[in-house]
C-alpha atoms as a PDB file:
ATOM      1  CA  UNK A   1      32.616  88.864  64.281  1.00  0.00           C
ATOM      2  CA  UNK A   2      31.129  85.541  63.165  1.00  0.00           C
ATOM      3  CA  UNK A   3      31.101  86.442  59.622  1.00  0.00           C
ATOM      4  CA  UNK A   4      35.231  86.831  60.503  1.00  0.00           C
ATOM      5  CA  UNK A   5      35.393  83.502  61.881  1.00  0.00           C
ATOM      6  CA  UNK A   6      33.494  82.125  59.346  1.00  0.00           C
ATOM      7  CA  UNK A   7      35.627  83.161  56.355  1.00  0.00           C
ATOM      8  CA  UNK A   8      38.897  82.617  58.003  1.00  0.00           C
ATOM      9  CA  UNK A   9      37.684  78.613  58.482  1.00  0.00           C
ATOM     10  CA  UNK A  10      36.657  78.491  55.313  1.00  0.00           C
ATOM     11  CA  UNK A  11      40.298  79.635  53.823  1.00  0.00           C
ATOM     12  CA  UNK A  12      41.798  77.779  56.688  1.00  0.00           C
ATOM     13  CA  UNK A  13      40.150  74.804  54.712  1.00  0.00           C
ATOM     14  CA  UNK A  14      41.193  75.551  51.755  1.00  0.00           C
ATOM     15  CA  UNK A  15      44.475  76.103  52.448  1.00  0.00           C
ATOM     16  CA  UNK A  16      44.824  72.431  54.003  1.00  0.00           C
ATOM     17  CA  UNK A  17      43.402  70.971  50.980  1.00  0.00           C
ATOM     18  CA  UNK A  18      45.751  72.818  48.153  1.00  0.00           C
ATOM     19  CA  UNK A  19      48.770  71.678  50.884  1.00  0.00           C
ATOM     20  CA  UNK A  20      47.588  68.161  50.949  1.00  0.00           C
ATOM     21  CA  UNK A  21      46.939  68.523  46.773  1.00  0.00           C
ATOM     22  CA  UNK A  22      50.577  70.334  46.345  1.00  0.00           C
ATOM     23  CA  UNK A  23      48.934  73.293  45.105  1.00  0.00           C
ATOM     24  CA  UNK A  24      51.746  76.020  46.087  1.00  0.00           C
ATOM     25  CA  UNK A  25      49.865  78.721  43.495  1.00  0.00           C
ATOM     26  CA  UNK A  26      46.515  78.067  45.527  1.00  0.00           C
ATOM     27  CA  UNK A  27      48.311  78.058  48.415  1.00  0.00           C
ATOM     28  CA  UNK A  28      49.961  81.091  48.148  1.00  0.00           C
ATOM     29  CA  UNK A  29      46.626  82.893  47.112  1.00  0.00           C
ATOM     30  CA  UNK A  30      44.447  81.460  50.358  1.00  0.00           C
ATOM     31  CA  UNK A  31      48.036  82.774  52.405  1.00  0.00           C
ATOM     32  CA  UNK A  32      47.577  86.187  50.630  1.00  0.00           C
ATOM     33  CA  UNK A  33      43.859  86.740  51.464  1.00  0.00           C
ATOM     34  CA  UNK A  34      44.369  85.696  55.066  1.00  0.00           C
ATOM     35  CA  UNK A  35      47.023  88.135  55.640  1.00  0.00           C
ATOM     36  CA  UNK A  36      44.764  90.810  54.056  1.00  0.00           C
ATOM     37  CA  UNK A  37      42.050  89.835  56.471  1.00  0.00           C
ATOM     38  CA  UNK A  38      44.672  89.492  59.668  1.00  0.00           C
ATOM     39  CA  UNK A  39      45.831  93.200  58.097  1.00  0.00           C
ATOM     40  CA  UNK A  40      42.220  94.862  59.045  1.00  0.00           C
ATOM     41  CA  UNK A  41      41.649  92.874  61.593  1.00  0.00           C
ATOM     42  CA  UNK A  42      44.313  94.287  63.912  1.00  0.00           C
ATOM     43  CA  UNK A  43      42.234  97.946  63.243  1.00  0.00           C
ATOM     44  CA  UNK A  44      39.483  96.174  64.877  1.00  0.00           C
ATOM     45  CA  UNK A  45      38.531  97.566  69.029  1.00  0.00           C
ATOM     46  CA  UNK A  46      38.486  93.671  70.312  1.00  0.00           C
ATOM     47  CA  UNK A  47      42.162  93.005  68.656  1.00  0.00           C
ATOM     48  CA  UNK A  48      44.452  91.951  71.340  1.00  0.00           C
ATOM     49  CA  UNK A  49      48.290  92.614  70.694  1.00  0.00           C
ATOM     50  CA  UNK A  50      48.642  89.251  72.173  1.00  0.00           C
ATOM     51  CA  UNK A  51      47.260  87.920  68.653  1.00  0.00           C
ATOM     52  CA  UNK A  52      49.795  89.528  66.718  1.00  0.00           C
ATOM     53  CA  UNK A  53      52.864  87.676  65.810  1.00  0.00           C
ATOM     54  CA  UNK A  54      56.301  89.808  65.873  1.00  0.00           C
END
Protein backbone atom coordinates (compact mmCIF):
# COMPACT_ATOMS: atom_id res chain seq x y z
CA UNK A 1 0.00 0.00 0.00
CA UNK A 2 2.77 2.52 0.68
CA UNK A 3 4.70 1.60 -2.29
CA UNK A 4 1.03 2.77 -4.06
CA UNK A 5 1.07 5.96 -2.37
CA UNK A 6 4.43 6.49 -2.98
CA UNK A 7 4.40 6.25 -6.79
CA UNK A 8 1.16 7.99 -7.26
CA UNK A 9 2.96 11.27 -5.34
CA UNK A 10 5.70 10.94 -7.22
CA UNK A 11 3.61 11.19 -10.74
CA UNK A 12 1.32 13.53 -8.96
CA UNK A 13 4.63 15.64 -8.94
CA UNK A 14 5.46 15.27 -12.03
CA UNK A 15 2.48 15.98 -13.49
CA UNK A 16 2.38 19.55 -11.69
CA UNK A 17 5.71 20.33 -12.95
CA UNK A 18 5.18 19.41 -16.92
CA UNK A 19 1.64 21.64 -16.27
CA UNK A 20 3.53 24.48 -14.80
CA UNK A 21 6.46 23.82 -17.79
CA UNK A 22 3.52 23.46 -20.61
CA UNK A 23 4.58 20.08 -21.27
CA UNK A 24 1.11 18.60 -22.69
CA UNK A 25 3.25 15.34 -24.22
CA UNK A 26 4.65 14.76 -20.54
CA UNK A 27 1.57 15.49 -19.30
CA UNK A 28 -0.39 13.27 -21.10
CA UNK A 29 2.13 10.35 -20.37
CA UNK A 30 2.16 10.95 -16.25
CA UNK A 31 -2.11 11.09 -16.99
CA UNK A 32 -1.72 7.71 -18.84
CA UNK A 33 0.32 5.84 -16.15
CA UNK A 34 -1.95 7.08 -13.39
CA UNK A 35 -4.98 5.80 -14.98
CA UNK A 36 -3.16 2.45 -15.49
CA UNK A 37 -2.38 2.40 -11.81
CA UNK A 38 -6.15 3.75 -10.73
CA UNK A 39 -7.15 0.70 -13.42
CA UNK A 40 -5.60 -2.15 -10.94
CA UNK A 41 -6.15 -0.46 -8.18
CA UNK A 42 -9.94 -0.75 -8.19
CA UNK A 43 -9.12 -4.93 -8.29
CA UNK A 44 -7.58 -4.26 -5.03
CA UNK A 45 -9.86 -5.82 -1.50
CA UNK A 46 -9.44 -2.18 0.36
CA UNK A 47 -10.90 -0.25 -2.93
CA UNK A 48 -13.90 1.63 -1.91
CA UNK A 49 -16.50 2.41 -4.78
CA UNK A 50 -16.65 5.70 -3.11
CA UNK A 51 -13.08 6.35 -4.81
CA UNK A 52 -14.22 5.75 -8.13
CA UNK A 53 -15.34 8.58 -10.23
CA UNK A 54 -18.53 7.87 -12.61
Amino acid sequence: MQALNDVVRVLLGQARAFREWDNEPALAGTWDSMCVIARQWRQDPDFLDLWELE
